[in-house]
N, C-alpha and C. Protein backbone atom coordinates (compact mmCIF):
# COMPACT_ATOMS: atom_id res chain seq x y z
N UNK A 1 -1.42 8.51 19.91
CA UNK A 1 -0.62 9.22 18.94
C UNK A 1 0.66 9.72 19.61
N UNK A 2 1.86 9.51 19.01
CA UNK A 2 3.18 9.82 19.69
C UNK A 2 3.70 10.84 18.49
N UNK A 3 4.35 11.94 19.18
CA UNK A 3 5.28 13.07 18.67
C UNK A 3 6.66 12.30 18.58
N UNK A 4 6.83 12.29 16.79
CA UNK A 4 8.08 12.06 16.44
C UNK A 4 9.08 13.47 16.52
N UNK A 5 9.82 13.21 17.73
CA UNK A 5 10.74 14.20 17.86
C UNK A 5 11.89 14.05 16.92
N UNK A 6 12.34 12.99 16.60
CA UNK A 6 13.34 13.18 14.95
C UNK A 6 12.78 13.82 14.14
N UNK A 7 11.70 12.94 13.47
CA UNK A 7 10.86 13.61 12.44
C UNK A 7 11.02 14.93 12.36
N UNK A 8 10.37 16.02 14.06
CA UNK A 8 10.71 16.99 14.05
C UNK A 8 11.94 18.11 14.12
N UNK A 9 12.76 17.18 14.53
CA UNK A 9 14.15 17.74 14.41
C UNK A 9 14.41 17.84 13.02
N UNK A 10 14.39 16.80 12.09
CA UNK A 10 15.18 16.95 10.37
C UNK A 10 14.45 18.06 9.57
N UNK A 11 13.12 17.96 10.13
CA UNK A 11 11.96 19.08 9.54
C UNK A 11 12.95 20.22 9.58
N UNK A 12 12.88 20.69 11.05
CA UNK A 12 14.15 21.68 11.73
C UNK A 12 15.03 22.17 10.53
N UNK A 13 15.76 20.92 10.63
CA UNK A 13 17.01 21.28 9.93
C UNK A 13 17.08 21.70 8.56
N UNK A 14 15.81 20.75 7.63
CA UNK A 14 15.43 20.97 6.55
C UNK A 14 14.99 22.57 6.43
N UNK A 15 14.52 23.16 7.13
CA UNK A 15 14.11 24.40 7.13
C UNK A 15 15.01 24.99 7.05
N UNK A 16 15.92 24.92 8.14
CA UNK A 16 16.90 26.11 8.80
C UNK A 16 17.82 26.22 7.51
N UNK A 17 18.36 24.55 6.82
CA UNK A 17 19.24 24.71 5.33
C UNK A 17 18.75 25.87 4.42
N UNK A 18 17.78 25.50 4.19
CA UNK A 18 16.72 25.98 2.89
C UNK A 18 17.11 27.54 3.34
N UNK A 19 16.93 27.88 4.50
CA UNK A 19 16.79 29.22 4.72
C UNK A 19 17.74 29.89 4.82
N UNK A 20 18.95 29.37 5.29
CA UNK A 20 20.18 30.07 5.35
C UNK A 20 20.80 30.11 3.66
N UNK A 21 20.40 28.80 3.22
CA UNK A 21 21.30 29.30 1.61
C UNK A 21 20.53 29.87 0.91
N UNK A 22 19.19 30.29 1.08
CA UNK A 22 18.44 31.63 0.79
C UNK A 22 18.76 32.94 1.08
N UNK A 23 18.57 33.00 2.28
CA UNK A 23 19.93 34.44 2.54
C UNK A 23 21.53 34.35 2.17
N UNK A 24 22.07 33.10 1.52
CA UNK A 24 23.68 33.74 1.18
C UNK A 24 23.14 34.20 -0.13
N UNK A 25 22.41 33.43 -1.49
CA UNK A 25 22.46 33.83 -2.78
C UNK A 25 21.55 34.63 -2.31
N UNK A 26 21.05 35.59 -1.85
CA UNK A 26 20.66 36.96 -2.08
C UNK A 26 21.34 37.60 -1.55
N UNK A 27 22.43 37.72 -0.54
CA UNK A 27 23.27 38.38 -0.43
C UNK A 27 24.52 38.28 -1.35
N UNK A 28 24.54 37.21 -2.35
CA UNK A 28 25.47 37.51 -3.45
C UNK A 28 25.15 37.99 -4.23
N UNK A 29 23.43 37.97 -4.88
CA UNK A 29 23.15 38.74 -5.76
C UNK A 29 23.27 40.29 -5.14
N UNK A 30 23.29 40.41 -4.20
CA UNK A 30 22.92 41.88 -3.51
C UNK A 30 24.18 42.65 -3.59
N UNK A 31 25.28 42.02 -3.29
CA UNK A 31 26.08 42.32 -3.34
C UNK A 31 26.90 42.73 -5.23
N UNK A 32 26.94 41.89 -6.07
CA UNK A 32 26.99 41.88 -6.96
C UNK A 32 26.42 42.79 -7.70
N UNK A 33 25.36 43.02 -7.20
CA UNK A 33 24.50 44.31 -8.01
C UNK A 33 24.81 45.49 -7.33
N UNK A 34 24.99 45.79 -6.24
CA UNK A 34 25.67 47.17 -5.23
C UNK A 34 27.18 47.41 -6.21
N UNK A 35 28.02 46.44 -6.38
CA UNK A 35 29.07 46.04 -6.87
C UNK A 35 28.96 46.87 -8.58
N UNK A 36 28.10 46.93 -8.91
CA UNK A 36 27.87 46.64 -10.15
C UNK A 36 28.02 48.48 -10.35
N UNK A 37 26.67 49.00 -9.24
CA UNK A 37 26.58 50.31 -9.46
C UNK A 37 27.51 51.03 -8.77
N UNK A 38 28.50 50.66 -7.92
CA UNK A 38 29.88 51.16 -7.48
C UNK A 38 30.73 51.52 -8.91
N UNK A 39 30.80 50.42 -9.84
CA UNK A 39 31.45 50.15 -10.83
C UNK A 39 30.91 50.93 -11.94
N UNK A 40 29.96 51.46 -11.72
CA UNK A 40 29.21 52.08 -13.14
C UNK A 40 28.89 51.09 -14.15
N UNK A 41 28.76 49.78 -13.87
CA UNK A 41 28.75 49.08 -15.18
C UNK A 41 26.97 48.24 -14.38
N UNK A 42 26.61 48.25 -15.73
CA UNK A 42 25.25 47.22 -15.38
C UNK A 42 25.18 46.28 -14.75
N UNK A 43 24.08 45.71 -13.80
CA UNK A 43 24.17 44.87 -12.85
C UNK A 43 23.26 43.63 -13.41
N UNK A 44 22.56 43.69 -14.04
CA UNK A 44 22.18 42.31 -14.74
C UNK A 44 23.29 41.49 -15.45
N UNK A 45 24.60 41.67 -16.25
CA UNK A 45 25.22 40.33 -16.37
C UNK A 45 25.61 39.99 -14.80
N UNK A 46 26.26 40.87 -14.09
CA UNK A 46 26.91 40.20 -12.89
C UNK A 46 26.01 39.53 -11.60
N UNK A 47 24.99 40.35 -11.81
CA UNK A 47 23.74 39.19 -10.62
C UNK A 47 23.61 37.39 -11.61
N UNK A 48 23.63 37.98 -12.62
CA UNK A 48 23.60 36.90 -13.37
C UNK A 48 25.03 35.48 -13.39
N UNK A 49 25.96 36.29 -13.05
CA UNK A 49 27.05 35.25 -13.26
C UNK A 49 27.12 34.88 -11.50
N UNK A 50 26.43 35.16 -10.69
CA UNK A 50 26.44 34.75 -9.23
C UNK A 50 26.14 33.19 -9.70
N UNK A 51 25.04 32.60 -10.65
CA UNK A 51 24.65 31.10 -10.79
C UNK A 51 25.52 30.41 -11.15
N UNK A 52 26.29 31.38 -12.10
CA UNK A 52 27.35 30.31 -12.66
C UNK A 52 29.02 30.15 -12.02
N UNK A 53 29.09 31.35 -11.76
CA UNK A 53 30.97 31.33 -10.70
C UNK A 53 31.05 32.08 -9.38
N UNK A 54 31.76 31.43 -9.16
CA UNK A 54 31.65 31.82 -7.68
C UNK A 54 32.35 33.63 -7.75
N UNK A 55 32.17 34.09 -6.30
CA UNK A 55 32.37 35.49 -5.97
C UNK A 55 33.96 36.21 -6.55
N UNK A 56 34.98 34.81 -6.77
CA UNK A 56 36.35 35.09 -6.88
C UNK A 56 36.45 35.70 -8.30
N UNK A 57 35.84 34.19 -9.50
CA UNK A 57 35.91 34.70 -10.24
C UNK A 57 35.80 35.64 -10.92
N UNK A 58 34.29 36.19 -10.48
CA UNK A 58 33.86 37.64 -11.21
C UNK A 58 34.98 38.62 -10.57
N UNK A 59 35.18 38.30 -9.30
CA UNK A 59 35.78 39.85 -8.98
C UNK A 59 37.06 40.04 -10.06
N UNK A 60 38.00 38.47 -10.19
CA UNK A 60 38.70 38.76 -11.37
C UNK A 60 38.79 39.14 -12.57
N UNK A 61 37.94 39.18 -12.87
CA UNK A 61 37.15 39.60 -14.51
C UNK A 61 36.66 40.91 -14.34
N UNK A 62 36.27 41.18 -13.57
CA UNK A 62 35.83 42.68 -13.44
C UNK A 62 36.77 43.61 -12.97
N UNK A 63 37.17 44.86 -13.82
CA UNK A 63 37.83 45.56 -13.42
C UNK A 63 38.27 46.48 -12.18
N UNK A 64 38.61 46.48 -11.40
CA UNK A 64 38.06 47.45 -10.13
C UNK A 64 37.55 47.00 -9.07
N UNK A 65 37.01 45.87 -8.93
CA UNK A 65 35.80 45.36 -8.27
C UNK A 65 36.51 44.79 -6.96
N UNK A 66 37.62 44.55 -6.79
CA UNK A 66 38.03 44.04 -5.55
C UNK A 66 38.11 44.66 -4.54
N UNK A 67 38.79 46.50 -4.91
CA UNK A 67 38.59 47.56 -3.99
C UNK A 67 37.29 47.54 -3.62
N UNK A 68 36.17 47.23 -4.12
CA UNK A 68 34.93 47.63 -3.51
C UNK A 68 34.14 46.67 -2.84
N UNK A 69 34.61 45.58 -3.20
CA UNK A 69 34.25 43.87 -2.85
C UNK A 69 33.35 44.30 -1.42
N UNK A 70 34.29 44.36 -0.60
CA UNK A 70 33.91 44.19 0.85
C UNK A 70 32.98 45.49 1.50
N UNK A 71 32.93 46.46 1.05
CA UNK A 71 32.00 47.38 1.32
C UNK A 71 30.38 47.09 0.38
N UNK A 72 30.37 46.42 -0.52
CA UNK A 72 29.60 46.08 -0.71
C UNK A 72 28.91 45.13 -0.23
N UNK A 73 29.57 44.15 0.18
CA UNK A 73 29.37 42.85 0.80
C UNK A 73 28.52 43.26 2.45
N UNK A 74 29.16 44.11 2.80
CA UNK A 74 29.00 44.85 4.23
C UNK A 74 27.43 45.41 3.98
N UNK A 75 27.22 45.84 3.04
CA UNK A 75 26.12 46.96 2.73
C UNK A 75 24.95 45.93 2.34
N UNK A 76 25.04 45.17 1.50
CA UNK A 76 23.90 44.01 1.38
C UNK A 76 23.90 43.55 2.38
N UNK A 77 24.85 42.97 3.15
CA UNK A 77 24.45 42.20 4.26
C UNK A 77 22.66 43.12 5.42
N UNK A 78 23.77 44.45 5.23
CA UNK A 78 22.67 44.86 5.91
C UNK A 78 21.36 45.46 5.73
N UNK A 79 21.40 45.47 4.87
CA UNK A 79 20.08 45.78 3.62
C UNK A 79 19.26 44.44 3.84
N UNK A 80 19.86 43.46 3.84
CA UNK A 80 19.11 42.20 3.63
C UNK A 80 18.60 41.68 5.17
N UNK A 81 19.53 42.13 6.37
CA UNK A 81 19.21 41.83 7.65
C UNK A 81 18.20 42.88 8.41
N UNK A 82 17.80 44.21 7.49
CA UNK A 82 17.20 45.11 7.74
C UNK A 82 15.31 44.41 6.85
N UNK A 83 15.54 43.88 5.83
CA UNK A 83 14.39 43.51 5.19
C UNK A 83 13.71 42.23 5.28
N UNK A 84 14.83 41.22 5.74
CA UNK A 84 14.51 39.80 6.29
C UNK A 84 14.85 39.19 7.73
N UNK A 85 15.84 39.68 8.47
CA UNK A 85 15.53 39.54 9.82
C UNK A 85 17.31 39.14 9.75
N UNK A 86 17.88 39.08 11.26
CA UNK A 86 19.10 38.37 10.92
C UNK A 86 19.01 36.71 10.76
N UNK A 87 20.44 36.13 9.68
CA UNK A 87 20.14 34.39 9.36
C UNK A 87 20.01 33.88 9.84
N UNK A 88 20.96 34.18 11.46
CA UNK A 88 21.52 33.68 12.85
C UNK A 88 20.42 32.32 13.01
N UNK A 89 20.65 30.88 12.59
CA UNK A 89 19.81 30.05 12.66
C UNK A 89 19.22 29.62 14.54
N UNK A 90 18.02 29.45 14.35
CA UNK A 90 17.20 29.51 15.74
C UNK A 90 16.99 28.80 16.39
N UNK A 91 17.43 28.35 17.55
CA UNK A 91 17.65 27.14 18.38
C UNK A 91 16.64 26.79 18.95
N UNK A 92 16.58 25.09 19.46
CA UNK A 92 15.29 24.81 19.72
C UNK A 92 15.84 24.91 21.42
N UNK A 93 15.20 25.32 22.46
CA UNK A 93 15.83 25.08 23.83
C UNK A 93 15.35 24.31 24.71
C-alpha cells in the first residue's frame, strides 16, 4: 500500500479553501450585523444582503455606514478569531 502524497496535498487544499471562505462570510455577516447595531437599524436585512452584494454596495445604500465600516470590520474580525481560532492557513512542514 503506497501514500498518495498528491491525493493528500489537494485534500489539504480542499480543506484549507472551504475553511478560509468560511471565516470571510462570517466575518461579513459579523461585521454587517455589528454595522447594523452601530447604525441603530436592524441587522437581519443587512446580514442578509451579504449573499447577494458585495460589502461596497450595502455600505452605499446605507446611510452612515462607511464611518463605521472599518471599526466594525476590526471588531468581528476579532470576535471571530477569539471564537474560532486565527484563519492564518496551516502549513504542512
Amino acid at each position: 500500500m503506497v501514500w498518495d502524497l498528491r491525493g493528500a496535498l489537494l485534500k489539504k487544499q480542499e480543506n484549507e479553501s472551504a475553511r478560509l471562505a468560511d471565516f470571510e462570510f462570517r466575518l461579513r455577516a459579523r461585521t454587517m450585523r455589528l454595522l447594523a447595531e452601530a447604525l441603530g437599524l436592524e441587522a437581519e436585512p443587512l446580514v442578509k444582503a451579504t449573499v447577494l452584494e458585495s460589502d461596497d454596495s450595502i455600505l452605499a445604500r446605507t446611510p452612515g455606514a462607511a464611518d463605521h465600516y472599518l471599526r466594525c470590520l476590526a471588531e468581528a474580525r476579532r470576535q471571530l478569531i477569539e471564537e474560532h481560532g486565527d484563519p492564518a492557513p496551516h502549513r504542512l512542514a
